[in-house]
PDB file of N, CA and C in Angstrom:
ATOM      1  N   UNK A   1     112.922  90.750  44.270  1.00  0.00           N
ATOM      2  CA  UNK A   1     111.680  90.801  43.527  1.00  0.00           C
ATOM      3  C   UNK A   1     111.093  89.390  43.498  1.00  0.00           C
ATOM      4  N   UNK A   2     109.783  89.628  44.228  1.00  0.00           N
ATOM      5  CA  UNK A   2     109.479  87.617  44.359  1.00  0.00           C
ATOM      6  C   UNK A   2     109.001  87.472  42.936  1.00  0.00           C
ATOM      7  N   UNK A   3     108.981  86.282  42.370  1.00  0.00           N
ATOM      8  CA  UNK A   3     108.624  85.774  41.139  1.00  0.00           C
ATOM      9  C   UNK A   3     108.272  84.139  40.835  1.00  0.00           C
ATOM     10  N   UNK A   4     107.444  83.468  40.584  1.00  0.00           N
ATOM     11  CA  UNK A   4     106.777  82.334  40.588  1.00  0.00           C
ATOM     12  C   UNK A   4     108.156  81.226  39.957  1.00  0.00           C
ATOM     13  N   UNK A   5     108.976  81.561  39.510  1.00  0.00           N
ATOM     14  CA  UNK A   5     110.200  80.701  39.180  1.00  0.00           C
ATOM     15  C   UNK A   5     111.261  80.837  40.163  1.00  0.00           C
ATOM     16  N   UNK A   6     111.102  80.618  40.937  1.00  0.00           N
ATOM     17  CA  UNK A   6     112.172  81.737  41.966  1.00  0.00           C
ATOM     18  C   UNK A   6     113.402  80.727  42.647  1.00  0.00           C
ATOM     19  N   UNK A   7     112.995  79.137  42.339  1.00  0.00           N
ATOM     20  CA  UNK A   7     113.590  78.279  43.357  1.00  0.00           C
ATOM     21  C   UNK A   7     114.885  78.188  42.126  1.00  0.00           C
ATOM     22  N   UNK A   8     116.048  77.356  42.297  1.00  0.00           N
ATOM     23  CA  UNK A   8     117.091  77.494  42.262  1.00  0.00           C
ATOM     24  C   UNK A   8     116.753  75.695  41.558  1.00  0.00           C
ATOM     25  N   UNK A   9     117.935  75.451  40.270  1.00  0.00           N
ATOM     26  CA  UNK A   9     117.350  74.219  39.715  1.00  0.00           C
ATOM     27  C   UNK A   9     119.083  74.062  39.652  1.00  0.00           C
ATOM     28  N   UNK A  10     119.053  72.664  39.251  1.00  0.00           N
ATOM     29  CA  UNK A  10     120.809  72.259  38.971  1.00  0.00           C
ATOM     30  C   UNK A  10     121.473  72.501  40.063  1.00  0.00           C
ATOM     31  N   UNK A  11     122.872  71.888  39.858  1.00  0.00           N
ATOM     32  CA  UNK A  11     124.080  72.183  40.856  1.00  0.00           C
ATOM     33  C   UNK A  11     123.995  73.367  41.843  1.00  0.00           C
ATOM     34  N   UNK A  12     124.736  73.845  42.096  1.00  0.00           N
ATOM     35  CA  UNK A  12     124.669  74.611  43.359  1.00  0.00           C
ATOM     36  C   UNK A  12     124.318  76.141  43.236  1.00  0.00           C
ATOM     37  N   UNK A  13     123.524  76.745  43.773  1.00  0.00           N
ATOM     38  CA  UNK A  13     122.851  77.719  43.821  1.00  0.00           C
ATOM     39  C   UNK A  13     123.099  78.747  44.702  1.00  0.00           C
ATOM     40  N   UNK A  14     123.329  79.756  44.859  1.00  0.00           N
ATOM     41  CA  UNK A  14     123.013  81.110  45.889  1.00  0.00           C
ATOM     42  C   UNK A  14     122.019  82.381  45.611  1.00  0.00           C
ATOM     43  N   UNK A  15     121.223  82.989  46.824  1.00  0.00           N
ATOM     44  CA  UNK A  15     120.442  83.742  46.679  1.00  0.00           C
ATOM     45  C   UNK A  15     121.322  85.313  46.669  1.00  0.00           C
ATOM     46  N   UNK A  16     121.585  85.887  46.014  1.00  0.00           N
ATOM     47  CA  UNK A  16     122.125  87.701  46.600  1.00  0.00           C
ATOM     48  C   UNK A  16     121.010  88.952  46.667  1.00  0.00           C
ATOM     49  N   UNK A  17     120.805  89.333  47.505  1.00  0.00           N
ATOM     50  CA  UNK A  17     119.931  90.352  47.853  1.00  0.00           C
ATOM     51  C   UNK A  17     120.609  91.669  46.858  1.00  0.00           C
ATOM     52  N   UNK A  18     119.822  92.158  45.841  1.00  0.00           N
ATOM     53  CA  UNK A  18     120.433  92.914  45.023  1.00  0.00           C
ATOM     54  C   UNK A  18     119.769  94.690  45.097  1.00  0.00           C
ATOM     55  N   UNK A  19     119.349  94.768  46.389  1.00  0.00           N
ATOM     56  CA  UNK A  19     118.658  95.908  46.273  1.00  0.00           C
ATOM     57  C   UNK A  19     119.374  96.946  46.914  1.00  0.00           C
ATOM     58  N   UNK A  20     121.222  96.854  46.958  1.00  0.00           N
ATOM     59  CA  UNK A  20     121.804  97.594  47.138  1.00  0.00           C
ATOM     60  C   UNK A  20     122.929  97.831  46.469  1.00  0.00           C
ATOM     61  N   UNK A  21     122.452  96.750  45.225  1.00  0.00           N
ATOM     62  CA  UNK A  21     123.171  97.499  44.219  1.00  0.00           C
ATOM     63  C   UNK A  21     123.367  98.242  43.284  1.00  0.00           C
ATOM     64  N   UNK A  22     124.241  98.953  42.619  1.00  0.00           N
ATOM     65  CA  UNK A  22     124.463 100.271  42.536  1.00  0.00           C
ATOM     66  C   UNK A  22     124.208 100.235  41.229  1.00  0.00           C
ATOM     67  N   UNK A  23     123.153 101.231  40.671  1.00  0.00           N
ATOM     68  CA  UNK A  23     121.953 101.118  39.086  1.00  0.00           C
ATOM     69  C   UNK A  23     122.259 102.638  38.811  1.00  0.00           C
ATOM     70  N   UNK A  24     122.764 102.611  37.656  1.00  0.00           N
ATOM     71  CA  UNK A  24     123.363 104.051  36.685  1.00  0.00           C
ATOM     72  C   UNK A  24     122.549 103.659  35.441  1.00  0.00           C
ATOM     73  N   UNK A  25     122.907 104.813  34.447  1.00  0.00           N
ATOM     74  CA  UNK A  25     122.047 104.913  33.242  1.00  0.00           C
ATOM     75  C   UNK A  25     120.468 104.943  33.187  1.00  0.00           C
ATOM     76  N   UNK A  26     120.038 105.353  34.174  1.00  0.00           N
ATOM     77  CA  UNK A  26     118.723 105.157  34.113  1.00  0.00           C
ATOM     78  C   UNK A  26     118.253 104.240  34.364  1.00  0.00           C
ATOM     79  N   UNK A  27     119.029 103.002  35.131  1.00  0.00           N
ATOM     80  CA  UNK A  27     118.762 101.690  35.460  1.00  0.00           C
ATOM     81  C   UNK A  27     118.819 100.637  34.078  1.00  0.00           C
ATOM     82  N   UNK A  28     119.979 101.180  33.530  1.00  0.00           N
ATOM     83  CA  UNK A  28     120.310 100.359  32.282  1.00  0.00           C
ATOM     84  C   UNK A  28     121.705  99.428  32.753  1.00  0.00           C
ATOM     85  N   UNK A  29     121.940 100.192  33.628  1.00  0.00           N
ATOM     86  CA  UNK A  29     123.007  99.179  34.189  1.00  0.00           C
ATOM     87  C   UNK A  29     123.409  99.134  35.793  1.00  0.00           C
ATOM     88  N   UNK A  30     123.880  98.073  36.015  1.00  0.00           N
ATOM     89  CA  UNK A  30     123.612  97.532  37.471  1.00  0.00           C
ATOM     90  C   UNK A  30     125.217  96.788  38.002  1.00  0.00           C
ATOM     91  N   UNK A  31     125.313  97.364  39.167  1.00  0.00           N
ATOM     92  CA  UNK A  31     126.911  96.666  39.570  1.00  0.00           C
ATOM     93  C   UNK A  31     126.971  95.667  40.785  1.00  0.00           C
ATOM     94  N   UNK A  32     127.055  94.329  41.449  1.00  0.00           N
ATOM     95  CA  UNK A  32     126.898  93.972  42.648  1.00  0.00           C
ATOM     96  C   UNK A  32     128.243  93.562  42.957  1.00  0.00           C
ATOM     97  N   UNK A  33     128.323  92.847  43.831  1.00  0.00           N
ATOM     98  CA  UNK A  33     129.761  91.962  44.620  1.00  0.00           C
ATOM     99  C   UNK A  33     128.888  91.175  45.070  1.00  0.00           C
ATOM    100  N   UNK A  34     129.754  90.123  44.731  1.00  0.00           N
ATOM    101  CA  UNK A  34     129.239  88.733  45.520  1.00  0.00           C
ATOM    102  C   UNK A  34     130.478  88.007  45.645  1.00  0.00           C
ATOM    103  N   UNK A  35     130.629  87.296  46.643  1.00  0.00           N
ATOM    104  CA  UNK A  35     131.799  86.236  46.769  1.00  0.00           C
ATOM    105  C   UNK A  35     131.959  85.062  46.704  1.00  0.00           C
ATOM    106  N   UNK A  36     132.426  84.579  45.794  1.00  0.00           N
ATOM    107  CA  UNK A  36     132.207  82.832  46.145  1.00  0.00           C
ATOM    108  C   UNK A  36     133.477  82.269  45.784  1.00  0.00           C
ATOM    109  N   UNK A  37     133.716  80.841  46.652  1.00  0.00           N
ATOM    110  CA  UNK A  37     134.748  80.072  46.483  1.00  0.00           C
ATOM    111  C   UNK A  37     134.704  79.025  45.794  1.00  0.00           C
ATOM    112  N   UNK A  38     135.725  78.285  45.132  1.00  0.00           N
ATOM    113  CA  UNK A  38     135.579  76.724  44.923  1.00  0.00           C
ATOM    114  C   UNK A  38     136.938  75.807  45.508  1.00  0.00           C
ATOM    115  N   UNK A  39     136.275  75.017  45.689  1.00  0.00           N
ATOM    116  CA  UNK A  39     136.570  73.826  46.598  1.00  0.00           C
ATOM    117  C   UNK A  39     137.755  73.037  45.373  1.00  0.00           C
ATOM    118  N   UNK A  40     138.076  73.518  44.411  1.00  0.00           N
ATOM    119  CA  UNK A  40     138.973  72.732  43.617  1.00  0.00           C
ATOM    120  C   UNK A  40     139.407  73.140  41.972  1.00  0.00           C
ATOM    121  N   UNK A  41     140.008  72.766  41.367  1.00  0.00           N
ATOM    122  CA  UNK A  41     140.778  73.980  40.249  1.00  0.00           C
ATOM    123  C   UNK A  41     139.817  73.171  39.141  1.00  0.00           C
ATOM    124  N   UNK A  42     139.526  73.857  38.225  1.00  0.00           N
ATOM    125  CA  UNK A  42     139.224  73.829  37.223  1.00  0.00           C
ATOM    126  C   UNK A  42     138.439  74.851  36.755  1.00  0.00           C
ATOM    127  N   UNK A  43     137.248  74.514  35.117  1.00  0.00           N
ATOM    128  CA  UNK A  43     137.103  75.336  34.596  1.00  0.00           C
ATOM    129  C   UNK A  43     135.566  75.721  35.326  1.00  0.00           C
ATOM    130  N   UNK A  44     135.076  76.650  35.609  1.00  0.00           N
ATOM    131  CA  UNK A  44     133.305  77.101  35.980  1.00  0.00           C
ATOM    132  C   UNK A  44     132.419  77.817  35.291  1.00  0.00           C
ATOM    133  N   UNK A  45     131.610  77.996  34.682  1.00  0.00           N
ATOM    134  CA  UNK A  45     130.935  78.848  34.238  1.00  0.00           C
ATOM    135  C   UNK A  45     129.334  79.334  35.027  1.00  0.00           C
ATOM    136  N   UNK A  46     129.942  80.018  36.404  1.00  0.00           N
ATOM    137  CA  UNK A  46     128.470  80.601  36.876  1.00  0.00           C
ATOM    138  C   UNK A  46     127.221  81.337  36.157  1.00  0.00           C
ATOM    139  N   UNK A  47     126.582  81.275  36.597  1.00  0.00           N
ATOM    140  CA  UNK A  47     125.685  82.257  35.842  1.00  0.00           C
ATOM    141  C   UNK A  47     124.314  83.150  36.552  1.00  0.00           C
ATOM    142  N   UNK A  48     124.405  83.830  36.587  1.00  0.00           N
ATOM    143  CA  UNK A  48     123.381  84.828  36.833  1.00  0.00           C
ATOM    144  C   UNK A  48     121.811  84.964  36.522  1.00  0.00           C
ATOM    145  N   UNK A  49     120.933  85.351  37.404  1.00  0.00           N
ATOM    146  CA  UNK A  49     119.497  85.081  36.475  1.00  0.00           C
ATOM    147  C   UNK A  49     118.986  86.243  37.232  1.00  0.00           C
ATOM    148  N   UNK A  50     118.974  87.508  36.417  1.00  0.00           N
ATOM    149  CA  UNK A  50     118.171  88.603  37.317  1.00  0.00           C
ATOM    150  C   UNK A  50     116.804  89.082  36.758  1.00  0.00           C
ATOM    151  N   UNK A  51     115.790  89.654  37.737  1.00  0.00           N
ATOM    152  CA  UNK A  51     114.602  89.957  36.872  1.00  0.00           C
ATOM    153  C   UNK A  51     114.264  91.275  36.729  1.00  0.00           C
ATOM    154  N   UNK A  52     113.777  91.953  36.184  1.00  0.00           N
ATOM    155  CA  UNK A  52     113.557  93.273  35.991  1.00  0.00           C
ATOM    156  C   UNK A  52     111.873  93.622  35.759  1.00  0.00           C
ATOM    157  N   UNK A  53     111.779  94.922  36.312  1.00  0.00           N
ATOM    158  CA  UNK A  53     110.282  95.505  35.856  1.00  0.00           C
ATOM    159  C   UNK A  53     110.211  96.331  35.337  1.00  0.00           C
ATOM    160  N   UNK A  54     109.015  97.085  34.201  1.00  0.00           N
ATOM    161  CA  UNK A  54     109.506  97.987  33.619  1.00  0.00           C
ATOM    162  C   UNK A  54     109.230  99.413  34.388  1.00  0.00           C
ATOM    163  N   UNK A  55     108.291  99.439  35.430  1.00  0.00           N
ATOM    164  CA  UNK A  55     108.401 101.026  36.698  1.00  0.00           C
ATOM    165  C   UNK A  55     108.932 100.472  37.537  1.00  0.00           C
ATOM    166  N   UNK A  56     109.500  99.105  38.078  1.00  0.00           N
ATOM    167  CA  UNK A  56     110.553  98.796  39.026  1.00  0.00           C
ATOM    168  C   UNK A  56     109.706  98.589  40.514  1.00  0.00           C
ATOM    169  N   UNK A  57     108.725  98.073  40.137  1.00  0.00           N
ATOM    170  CA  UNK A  57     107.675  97.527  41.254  1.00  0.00           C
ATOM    171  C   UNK A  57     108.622  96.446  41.491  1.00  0.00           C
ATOM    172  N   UNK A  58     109.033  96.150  42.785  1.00  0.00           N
ATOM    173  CA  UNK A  58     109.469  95.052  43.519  1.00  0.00           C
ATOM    174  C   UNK A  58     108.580  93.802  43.690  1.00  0.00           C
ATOM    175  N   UNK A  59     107.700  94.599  44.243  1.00  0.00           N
ATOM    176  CA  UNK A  59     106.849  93.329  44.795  1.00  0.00           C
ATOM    177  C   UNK A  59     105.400  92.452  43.653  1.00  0.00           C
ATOM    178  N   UNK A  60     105.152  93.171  42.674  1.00  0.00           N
ATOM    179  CA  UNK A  60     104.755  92.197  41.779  1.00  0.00           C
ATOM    180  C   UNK A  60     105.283  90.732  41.140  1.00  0.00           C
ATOM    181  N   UNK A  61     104.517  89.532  40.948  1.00  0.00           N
ATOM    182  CA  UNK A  61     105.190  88.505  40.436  1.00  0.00           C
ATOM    183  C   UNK A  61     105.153  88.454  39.009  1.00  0.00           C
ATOM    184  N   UNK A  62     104.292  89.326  38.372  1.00  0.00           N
ATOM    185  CA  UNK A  62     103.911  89.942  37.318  1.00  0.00           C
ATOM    186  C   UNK A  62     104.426  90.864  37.011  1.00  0.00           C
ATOM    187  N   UNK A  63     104.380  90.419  34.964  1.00  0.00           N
ATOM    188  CA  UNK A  63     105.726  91.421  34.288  1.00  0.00           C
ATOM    189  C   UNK A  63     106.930  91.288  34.069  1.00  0.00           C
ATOM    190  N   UNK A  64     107.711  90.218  35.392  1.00  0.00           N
ATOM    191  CA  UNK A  64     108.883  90.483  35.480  1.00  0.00           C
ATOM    192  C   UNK A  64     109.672  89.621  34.236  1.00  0.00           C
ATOM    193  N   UNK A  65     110.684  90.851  34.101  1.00  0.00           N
ATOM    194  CA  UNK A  65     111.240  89.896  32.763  1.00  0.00           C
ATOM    195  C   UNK A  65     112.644  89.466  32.924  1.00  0.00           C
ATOM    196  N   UNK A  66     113.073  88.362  32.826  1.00  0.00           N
ATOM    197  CA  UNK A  66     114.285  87.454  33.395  1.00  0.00           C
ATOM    198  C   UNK A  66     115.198  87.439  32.316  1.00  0.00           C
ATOM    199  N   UNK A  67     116.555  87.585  32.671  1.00  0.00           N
ATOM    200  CA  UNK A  67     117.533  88.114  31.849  1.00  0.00           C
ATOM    201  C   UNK A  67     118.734  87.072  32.731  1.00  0.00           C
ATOM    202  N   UNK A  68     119.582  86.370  31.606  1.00  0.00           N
ATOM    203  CA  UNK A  68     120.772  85.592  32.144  1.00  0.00           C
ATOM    204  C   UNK A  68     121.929  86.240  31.796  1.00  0.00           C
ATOM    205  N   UNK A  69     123.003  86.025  32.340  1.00  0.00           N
ATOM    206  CA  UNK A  69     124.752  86.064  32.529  1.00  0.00           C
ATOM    207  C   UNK A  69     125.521  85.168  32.315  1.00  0.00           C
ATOM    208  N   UNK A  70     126.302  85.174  31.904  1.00  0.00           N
ATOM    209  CA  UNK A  70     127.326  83.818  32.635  1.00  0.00           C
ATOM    210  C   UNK A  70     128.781  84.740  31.869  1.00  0.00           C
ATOM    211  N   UNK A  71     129.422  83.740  32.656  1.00  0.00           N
ATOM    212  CA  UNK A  71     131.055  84.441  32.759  1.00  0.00           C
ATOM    213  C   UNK A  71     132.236  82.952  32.965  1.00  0.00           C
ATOM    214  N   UNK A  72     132.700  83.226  31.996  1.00  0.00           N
ATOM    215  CA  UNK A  72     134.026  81.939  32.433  1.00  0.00           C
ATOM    216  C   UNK A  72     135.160  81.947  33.340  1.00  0.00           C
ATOM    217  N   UNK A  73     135.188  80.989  34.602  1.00  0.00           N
ATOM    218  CA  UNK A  73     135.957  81.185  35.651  1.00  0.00           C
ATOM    219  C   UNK A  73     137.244  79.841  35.580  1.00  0.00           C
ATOM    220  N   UNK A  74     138.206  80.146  35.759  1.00  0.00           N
ATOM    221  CA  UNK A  74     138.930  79.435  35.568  1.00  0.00           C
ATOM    222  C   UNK A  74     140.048  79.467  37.112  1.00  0.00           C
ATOM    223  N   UNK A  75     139.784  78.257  37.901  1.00  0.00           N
ATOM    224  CA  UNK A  75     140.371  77.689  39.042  1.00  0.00           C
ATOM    225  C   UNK A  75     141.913  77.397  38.959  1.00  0.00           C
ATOM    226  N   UNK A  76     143.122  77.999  38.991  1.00  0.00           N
ATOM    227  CA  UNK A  76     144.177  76.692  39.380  1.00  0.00           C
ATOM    228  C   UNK A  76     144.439  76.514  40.822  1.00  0.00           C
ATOM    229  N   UNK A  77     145.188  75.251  40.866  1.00  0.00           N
ATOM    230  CA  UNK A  77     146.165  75.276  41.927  1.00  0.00           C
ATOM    231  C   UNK A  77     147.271  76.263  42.596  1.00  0.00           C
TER     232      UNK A  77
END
């Protein structure tokens, strides 16, 4: 969904194409896979930034309303 905030700010960033992932409840909830590694042990806290519409127009930049994640990842050796 393009959107006028769209570029990627801070540390390291990835794009996931999410339009094959799998939306139950009426599109109240949403499941993806993504993979990522780190280069060394410690603590991470990624985070997620997805946008939503409310009839699920893709291609408007308008409307869309941005919703965050984050999850605590913890690296050892």
């Amino acid at each position: 969904m393009p959107h006028p905030d769209n570029g990627i700010r801070g540390g390291v960033g990835i794009r996931v194409d999410l339009s094959k992932a799998s939306v139950s409840n009426g599109g109240a909830h949403m499941e993806s896979d993504t993979e990522v590694s780190y280069d060394k042990a410690g603590t991470f806290f990624p985070t997620v930034k997805v946008f939503s519409e409310r009839k699920g127009d893709r291609e408007t930049p308008y409307t869309c309303i941005p919703n965050l994640g984050k999850m605590r990842i913890v690296v050892s050796e």
